[in-house]
Protein backbone atom coordinates (compact mmCIF):
# COMPACT_ATOMS: atom_id res chain seq x y z
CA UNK A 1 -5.85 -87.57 14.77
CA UNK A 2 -5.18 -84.37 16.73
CA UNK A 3 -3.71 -82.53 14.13
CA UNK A 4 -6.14 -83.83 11.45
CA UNK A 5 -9.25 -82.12 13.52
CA UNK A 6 -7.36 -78.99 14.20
CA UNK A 7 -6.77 -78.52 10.53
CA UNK A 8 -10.82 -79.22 10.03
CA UNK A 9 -11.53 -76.56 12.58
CA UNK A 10 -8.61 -74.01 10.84
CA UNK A 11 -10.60 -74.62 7.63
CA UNK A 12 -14.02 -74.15 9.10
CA UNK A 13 -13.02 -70.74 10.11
CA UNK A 14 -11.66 -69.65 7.29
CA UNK A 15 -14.65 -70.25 5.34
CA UNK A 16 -16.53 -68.07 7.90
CA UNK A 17 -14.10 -65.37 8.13
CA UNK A 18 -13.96 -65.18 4.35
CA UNK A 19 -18.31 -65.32 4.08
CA UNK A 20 -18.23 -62.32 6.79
CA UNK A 21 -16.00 -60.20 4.72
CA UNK A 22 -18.29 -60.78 1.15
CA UNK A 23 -21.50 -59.98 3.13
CA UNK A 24 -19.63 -56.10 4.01
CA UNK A 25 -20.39 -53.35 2.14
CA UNK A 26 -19.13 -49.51 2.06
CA UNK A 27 -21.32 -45.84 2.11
CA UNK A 28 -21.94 -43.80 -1.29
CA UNK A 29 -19.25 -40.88 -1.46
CA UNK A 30 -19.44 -37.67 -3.09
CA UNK A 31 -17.46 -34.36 -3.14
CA UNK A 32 -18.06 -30.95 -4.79
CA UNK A 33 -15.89 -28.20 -6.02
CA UNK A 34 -15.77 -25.03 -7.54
CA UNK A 35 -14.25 -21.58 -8.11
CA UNK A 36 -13.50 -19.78 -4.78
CA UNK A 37 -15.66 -17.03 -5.68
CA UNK A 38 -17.78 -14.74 -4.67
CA UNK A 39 -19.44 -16.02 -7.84
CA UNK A 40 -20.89 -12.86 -10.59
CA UNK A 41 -24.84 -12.84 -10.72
CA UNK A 42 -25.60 -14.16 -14.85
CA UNK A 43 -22.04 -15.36 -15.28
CA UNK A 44 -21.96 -19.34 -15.15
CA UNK A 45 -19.55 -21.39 -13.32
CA UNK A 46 -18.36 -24.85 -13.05
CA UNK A 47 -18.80 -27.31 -10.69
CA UNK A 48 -17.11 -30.54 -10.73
CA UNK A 49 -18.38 -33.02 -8.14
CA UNK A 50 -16.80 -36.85 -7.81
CA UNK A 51 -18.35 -39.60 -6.86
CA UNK A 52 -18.40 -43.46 -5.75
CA UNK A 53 -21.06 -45.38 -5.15
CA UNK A 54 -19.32 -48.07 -2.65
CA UNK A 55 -20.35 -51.50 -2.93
CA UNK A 56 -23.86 -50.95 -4.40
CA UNK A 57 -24.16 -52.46 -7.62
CA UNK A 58 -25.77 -50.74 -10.58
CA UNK A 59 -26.11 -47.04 -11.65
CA UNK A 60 -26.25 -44.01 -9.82
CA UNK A 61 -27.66 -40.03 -10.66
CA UNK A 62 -26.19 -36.70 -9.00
CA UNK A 63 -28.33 -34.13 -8.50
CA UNK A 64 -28.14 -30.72 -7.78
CA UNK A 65 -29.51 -27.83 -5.49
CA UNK A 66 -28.82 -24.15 -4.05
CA UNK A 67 -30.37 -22.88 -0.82
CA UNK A 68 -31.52 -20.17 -0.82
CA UNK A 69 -32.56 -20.24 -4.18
CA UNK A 70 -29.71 -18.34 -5.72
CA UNK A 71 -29.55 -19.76 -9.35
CA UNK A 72 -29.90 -22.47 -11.47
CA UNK A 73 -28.18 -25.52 -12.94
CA UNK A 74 -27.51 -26.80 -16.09
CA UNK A 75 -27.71 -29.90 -16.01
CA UNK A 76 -29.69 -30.14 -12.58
CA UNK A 77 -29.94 -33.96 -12.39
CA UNK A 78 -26.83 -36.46 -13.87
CA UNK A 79 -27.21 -39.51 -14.46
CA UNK A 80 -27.96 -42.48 -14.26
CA UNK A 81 -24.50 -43.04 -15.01
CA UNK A 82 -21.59 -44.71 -14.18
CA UNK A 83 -19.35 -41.52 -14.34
CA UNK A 84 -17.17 -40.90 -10.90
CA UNK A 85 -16.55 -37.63 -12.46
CA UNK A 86 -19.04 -34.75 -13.74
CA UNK A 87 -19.62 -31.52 -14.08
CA UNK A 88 -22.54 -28.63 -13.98
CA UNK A 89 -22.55 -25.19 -15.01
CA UNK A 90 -23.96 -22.84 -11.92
CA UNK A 91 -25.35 -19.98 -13.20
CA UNK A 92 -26.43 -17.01 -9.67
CA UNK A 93 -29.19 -15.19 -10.16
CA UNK A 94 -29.54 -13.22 -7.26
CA UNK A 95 -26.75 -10.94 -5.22
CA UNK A 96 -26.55 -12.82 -1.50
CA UNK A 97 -23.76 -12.98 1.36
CA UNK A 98 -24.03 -16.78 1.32
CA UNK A 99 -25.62 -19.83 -0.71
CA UNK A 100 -25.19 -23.21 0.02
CA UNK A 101 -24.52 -25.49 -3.27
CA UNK A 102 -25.05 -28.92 -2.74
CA UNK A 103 -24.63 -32.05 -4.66
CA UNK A 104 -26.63 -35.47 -3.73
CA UNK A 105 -25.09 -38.91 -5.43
CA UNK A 106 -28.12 -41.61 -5.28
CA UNK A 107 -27.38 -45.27 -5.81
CA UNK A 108 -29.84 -47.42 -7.36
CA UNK A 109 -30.69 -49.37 -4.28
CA UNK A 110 -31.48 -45.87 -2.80
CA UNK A 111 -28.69 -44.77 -0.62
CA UNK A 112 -27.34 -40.86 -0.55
CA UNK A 113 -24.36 -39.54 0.13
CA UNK A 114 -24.03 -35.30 0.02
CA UNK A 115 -21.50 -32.76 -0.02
CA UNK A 116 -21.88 -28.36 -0.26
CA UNK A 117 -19.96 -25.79 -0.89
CA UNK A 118 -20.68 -21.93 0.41
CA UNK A 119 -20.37 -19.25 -1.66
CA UNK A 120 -21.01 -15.10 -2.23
CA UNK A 121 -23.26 -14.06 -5.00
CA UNK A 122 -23.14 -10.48 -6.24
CA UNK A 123 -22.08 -8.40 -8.63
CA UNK A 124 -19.77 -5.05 -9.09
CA UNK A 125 -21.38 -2.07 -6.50
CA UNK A 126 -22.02 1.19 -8.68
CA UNK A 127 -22.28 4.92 -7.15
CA UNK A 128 -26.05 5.65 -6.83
CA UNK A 129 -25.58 9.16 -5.65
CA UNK A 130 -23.20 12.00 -4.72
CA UNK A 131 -23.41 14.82 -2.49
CA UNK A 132 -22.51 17.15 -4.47
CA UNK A 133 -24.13 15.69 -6.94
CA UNK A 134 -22.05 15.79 -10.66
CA UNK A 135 -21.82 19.28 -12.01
CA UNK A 136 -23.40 21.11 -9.80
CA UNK A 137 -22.76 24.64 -9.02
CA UNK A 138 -22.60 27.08 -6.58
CA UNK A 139 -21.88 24.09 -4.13
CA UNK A 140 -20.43 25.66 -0.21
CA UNK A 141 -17.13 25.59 0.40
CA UNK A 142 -18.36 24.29 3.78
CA UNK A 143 -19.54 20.97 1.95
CA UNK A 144 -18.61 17.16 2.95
CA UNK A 145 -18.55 14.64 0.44
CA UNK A 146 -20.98 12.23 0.57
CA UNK A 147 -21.56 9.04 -1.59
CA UNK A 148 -24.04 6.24 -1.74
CA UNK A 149 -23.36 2.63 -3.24
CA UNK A 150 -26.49 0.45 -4.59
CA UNK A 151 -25.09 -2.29 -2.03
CA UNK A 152 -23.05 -2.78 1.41
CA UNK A 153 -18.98 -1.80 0.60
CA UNK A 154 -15.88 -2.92 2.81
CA UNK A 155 -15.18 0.41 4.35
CA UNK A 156 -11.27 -0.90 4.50
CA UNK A 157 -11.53 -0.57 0.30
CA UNK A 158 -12.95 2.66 -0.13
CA UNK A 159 -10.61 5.38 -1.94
CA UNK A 160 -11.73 8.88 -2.42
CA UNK A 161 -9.39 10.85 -4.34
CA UNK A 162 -9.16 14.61 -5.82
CA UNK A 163 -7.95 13.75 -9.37
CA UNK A 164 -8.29 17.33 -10.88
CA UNK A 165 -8.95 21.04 -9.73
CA UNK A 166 -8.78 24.49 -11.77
CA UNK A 167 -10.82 27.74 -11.81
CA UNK A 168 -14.41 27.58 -11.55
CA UNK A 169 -16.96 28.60 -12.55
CA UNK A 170 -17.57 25.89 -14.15
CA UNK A 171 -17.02 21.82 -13.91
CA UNK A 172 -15.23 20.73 -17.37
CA UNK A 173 -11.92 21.39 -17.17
CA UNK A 174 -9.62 21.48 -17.81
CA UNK A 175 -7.93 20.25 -14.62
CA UNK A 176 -4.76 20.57 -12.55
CA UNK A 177 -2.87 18.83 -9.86
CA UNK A 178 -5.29 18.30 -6.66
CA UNK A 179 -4.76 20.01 -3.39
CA UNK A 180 -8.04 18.86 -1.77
CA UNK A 181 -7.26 16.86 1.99
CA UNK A 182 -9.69 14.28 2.50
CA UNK A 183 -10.74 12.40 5.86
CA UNK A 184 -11.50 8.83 6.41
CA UNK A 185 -15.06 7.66 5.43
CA UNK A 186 -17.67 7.38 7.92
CA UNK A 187 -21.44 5.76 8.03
CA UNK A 188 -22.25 2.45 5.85
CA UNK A 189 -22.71 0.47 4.85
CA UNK A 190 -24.11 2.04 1.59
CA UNK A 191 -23.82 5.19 2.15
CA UNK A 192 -20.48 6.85 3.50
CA UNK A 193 -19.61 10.81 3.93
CA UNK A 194 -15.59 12.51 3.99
CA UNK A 195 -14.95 15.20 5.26
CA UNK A 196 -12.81 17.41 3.12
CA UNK A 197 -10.18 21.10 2.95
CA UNK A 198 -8.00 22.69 1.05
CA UNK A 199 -5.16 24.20 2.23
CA UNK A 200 -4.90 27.10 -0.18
CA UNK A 201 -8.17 28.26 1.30
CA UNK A 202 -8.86 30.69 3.52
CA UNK A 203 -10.23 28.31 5.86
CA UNK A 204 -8.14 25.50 5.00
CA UNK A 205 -11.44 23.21 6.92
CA UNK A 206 -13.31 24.44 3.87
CA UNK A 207 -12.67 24.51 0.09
CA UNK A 208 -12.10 27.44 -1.96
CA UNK A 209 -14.23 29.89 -3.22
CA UNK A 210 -15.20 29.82 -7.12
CA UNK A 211 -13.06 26.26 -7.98
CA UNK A 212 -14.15 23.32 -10.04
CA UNK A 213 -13.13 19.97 -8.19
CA UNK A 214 -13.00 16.90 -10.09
CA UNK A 215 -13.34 13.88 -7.96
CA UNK A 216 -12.71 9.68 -8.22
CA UNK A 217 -14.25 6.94 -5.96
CA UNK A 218 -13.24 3.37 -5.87
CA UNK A 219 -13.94 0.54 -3.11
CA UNK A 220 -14.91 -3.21 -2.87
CA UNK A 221 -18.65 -4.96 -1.67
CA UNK A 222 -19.14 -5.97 1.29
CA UNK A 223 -19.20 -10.02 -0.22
CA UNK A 224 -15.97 -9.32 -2.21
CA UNK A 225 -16.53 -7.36 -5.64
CA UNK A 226 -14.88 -4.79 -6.63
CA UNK A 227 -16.19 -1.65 -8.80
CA UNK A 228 -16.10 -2.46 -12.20
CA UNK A 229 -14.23 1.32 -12.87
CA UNK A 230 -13.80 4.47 -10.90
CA UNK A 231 -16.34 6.99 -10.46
CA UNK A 232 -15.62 10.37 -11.82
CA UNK A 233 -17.46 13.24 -11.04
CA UNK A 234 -16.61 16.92 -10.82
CA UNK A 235 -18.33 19.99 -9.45
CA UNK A 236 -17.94 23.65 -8.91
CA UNK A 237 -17.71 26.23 -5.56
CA UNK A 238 -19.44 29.22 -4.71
CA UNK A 239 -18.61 32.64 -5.65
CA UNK A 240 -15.93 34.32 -3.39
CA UNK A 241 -17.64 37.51 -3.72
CA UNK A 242 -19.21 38.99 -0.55
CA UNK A 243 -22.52 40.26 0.38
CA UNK A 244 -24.38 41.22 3.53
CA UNK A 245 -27.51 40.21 4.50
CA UNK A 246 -29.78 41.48 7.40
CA UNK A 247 -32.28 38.42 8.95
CA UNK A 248 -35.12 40.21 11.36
CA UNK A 249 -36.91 38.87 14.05
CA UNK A 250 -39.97 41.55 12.56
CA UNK A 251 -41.63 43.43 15.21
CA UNK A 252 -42.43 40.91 18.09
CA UNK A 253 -42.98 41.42 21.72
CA UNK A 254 -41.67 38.18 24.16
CA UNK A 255 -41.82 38.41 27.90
CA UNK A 256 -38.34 38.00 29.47
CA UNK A 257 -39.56 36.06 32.79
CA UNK A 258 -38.54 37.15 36.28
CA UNK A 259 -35.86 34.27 37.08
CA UNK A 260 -36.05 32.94 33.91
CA UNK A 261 -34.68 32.26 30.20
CA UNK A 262 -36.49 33.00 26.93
CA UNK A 263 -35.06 31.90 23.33
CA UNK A 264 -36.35 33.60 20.18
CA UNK A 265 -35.32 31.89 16.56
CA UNK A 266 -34.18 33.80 13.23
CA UNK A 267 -34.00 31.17 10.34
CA UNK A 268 -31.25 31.64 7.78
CA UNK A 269 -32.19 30.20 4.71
CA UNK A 270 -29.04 31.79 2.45
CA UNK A 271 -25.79 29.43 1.98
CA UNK A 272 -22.68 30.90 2.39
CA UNK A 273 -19.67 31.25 4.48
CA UNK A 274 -19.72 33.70 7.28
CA UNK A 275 -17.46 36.53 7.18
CA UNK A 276 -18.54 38.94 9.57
CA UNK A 277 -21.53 39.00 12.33
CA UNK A 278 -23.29 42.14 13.60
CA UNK A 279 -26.04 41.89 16.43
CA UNK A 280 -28.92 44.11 16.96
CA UNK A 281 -31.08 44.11 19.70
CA UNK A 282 -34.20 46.18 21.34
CA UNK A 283 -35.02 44.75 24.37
CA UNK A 284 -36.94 47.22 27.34
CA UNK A 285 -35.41 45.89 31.17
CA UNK A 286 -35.94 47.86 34.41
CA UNK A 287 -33.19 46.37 35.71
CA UNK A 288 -30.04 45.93 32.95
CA UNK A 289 -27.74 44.03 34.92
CA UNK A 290 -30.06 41.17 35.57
CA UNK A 291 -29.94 39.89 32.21
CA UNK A 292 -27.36 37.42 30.33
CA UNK A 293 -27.45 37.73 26.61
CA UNK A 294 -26.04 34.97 23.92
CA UNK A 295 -26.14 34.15 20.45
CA UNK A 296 -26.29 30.65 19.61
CA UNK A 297 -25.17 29.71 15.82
CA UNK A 298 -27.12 26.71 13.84
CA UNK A 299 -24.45 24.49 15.52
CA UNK A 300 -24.79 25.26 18.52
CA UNK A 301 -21.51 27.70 19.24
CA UNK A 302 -22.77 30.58 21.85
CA UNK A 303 -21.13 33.61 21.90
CA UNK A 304 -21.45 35.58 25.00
CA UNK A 305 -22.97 39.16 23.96
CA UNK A 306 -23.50 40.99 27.14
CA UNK A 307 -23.82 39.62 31.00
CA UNK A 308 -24.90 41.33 34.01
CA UNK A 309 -23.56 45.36 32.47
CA UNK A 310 -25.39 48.25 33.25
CA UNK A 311 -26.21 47.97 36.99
CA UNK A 312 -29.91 49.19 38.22
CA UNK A 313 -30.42 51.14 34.48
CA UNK A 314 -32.91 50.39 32.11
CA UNK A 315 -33.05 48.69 28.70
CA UNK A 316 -31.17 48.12 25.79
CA UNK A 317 -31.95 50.44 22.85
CA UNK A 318 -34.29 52.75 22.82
CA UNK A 319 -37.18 54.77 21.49
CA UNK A 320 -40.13 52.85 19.96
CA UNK A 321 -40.51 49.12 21.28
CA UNK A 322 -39.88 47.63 17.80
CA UNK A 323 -37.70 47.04 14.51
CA UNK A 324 -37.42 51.24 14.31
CA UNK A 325 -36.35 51.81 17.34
CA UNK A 326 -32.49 52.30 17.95
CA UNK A 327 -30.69 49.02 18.54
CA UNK A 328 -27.74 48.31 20.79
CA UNK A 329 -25.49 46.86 17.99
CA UNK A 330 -22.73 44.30 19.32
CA UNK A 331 -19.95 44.59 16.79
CA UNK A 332 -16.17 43.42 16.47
CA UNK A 333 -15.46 46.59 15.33
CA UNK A 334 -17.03 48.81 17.58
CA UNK A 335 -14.47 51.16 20.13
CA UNK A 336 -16.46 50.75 22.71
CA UNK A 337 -16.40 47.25 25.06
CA UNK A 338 -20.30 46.24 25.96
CA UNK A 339 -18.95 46.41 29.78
CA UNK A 340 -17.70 49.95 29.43
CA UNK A 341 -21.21 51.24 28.35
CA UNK A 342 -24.12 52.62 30.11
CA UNK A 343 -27.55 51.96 29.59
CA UNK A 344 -29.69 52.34 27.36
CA UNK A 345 -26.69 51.48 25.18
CA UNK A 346 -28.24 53.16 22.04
CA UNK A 347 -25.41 52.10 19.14
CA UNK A 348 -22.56 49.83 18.66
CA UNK A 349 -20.64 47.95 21.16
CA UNK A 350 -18.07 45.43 21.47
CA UNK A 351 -19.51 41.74 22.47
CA UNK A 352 -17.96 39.97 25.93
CA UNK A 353 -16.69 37.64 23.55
CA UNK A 354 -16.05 37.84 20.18
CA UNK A 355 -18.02 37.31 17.08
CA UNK A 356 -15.63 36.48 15.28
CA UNK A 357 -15.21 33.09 16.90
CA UNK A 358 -18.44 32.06 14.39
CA UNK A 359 -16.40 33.42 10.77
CA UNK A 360 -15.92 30.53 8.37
CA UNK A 361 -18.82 28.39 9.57
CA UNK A 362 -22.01 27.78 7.32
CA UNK A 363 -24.97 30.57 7.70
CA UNK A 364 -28.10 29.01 7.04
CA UNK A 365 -29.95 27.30 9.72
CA UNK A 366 -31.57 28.28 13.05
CA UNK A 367 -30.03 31.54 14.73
CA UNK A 368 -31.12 31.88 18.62
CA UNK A 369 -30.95 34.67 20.64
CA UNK A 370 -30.80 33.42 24.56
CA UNK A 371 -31.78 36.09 27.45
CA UNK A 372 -31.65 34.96 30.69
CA UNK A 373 -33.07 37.24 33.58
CA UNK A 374 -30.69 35.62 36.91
CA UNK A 375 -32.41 37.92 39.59
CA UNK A 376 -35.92 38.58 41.05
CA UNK A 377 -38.31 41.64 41.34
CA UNK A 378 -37.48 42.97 37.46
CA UNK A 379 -38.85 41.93 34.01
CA UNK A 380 -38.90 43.05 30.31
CA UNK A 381 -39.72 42.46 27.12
CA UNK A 382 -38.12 41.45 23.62
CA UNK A 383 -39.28 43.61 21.05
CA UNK A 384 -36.99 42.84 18.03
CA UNK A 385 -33.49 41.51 17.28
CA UNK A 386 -31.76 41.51 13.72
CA UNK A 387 -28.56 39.66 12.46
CA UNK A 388 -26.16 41.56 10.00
CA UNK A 389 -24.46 38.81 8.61
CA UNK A 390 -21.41 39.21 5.69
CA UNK A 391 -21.09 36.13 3.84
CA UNK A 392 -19.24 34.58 0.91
């Protein structure tokens, strides 16, 4: 009797163990796939997503969506169908860093199950401007190249490269082996500047005078595409023939404080390369050695002209107080040092330091002419200063 009842109660739990198990059920499943990308804006792709709908009975419809709103689908919506496999052509529409691409798998009793994918939309970068700009002329051997992209690059991928050079003027060709050095790229994201030399020049900082450079760009966006070809361009250097300019002040008349430092501005609009400066001033003092003169280039490099010469003697130049009066000219070339003159120091004189430390920069720009008075009791007056400037 024992054994008969425990083989009732063996049986009785089967029967429950075995109702518990058909009352289970299992989730919807889905996955999505696709190229790697980043994915070209107007150039479909396929998607392939796979699903199961677990123990739900019936049909079941995949749908698809993109946030942002980056492209479209075709088909959007699948179904309903019994496939486990399908597939969708993406198609981007816009250039973004990332888009989410989802798929959604809907039974027929309602339930969901969703997967994504991220991806980078965009399409090849293109050069929206040089500095120099293609064939243009005349450009300063003092240049830097600079180049704008119509979207953020990878600075890692950029390439500049000299691909030709020969005699200019002119920009055509045709070109020669390259002897341009070129720096590494600096700014971004879209728009990036090299600086550039060339050894054969005088100033092997700068390029040479009267050449045609012909120049190639390549590089990768920021989300992954590269440039669908080089860019080529080519331009052409200034003339290597000198001329000499003189800039004036005009006839002015600008306290020099007691104690104190005045600036007076000459602006340079010519390009060119400097050769040679000459300095010309007219200044009344009564007491010379209080006062520090400097030039100060459009970069900022000061070049000490004359500090603390001439003792208790007055001025510097003479005769009338403006552009006709005689200058004291500070010159490279003069004989005579600044601090073995005498006052007035009517004509040329060697500058404390020389001028020469400004040949090969750029001319144009804002020239400044510092005086500083560094005792009390004396003042004077500014009446005109001129740069003589030789340029290429």
């Amino acid at each position: 009797m024992r054994a008969l009842a425990s083989g009732i109660k063996l049986c009785a739990l089967l029967i429950v163990v075995a109702g518990l198990a058909g009352c289970m059920t299992t989730a919807p499943t889905v996955t999505l796939s696709g190229p790697a990308g980043p994915y070209l804006v107007g150039t479909p792709v396929t998607l392939t997503a796979t699903g199961n709908p677990g123990s739900a009975a019936g049909l079941w419809t995949y749908s698809f969506s993109a946030s942002p709103a980056c492209g479209t689908f075709t088909p959007a919506t699948i179904g309903p169908t019994n496939q486990t496999t399908v597939t969708t052509d993406f198609t981007p529409s816009v250039t973004t860093p990332s888009c989410t691409l989802t798929v959604t798998l809907t039974t027929a009793s309602g339930k969901t199950a969703q997967a994504s994918i991220t991806r980078a939309m965009g399409s090849p970068p293109i050069v929206v401007n040089t500095v120099p700009a293609n064939s243009t002329s005349g450009v300063s051997v003092t240049t830097d190249i600079t180049v704008t992209f119509d979207q953020p690059m990878d600075p890692a991928t950029l390439s500049l490269t000299c691909t030709g050079e020969a005699s200019g003027p002119g920009h055509g060709g045709p070109f020669g082996p390259c002897n341009m050095t070129i720096g590494a790229p600096t700014g971004g994201p879209t728009t990036f500047t090299w600086v550039v030399g060339d050894p054969d020049a005088p100033d092997p900082n700068n390029l040479e005078f009267t050449r045609a450079y012909q120049l190639q760009v390549t590089g990768t966006s920021a989300i992954g595409f590269p440039m669908a070809a080089p860019y080529v361009w080519a331009f052409d250097t200034q003339s290597g023939l000198q001329q000499t300019q003189t800039y004036s002040s005009g006839n002015i008349s600008v306290p020099i404080p007691d104690n104190g430092t005045v600036e007076h501005t000459i602006n340079v609009p010519d390009t060119g390369t400097i050769v040679d400066v000459d300095v010309k001033i007219r200044i009344n003092h009564t007491w010379d050695a209080d006062l520090d003169i400097y030039l100060i280039h459009p970069d900022g490099t000061m070049v000490e002209l004359s500090t603390d010469n001439g003792g208790s003697g007055d001025d510097y130049g003479s005769g009338p107080t403006d552009c006709t009066g005689t200058f004291t000219v500070f010159d490279d070339e003069a004989t005579t040092p600044i601090t073995s003159g005498t006052p007035p120091f009517a004509g040329s004189y060697q500058p404390e330091q020389p001028l020469s430390t400004l040949d090969g920069k750029p001319i144009n720009g804002a020239w400044r002419l510092r005086i500083t008075d560094d005792s009390p009791l004396d003042t004077g007056t500014l009446y005109c200063w001129q740069l003589v400037i030789t340029y290429q």
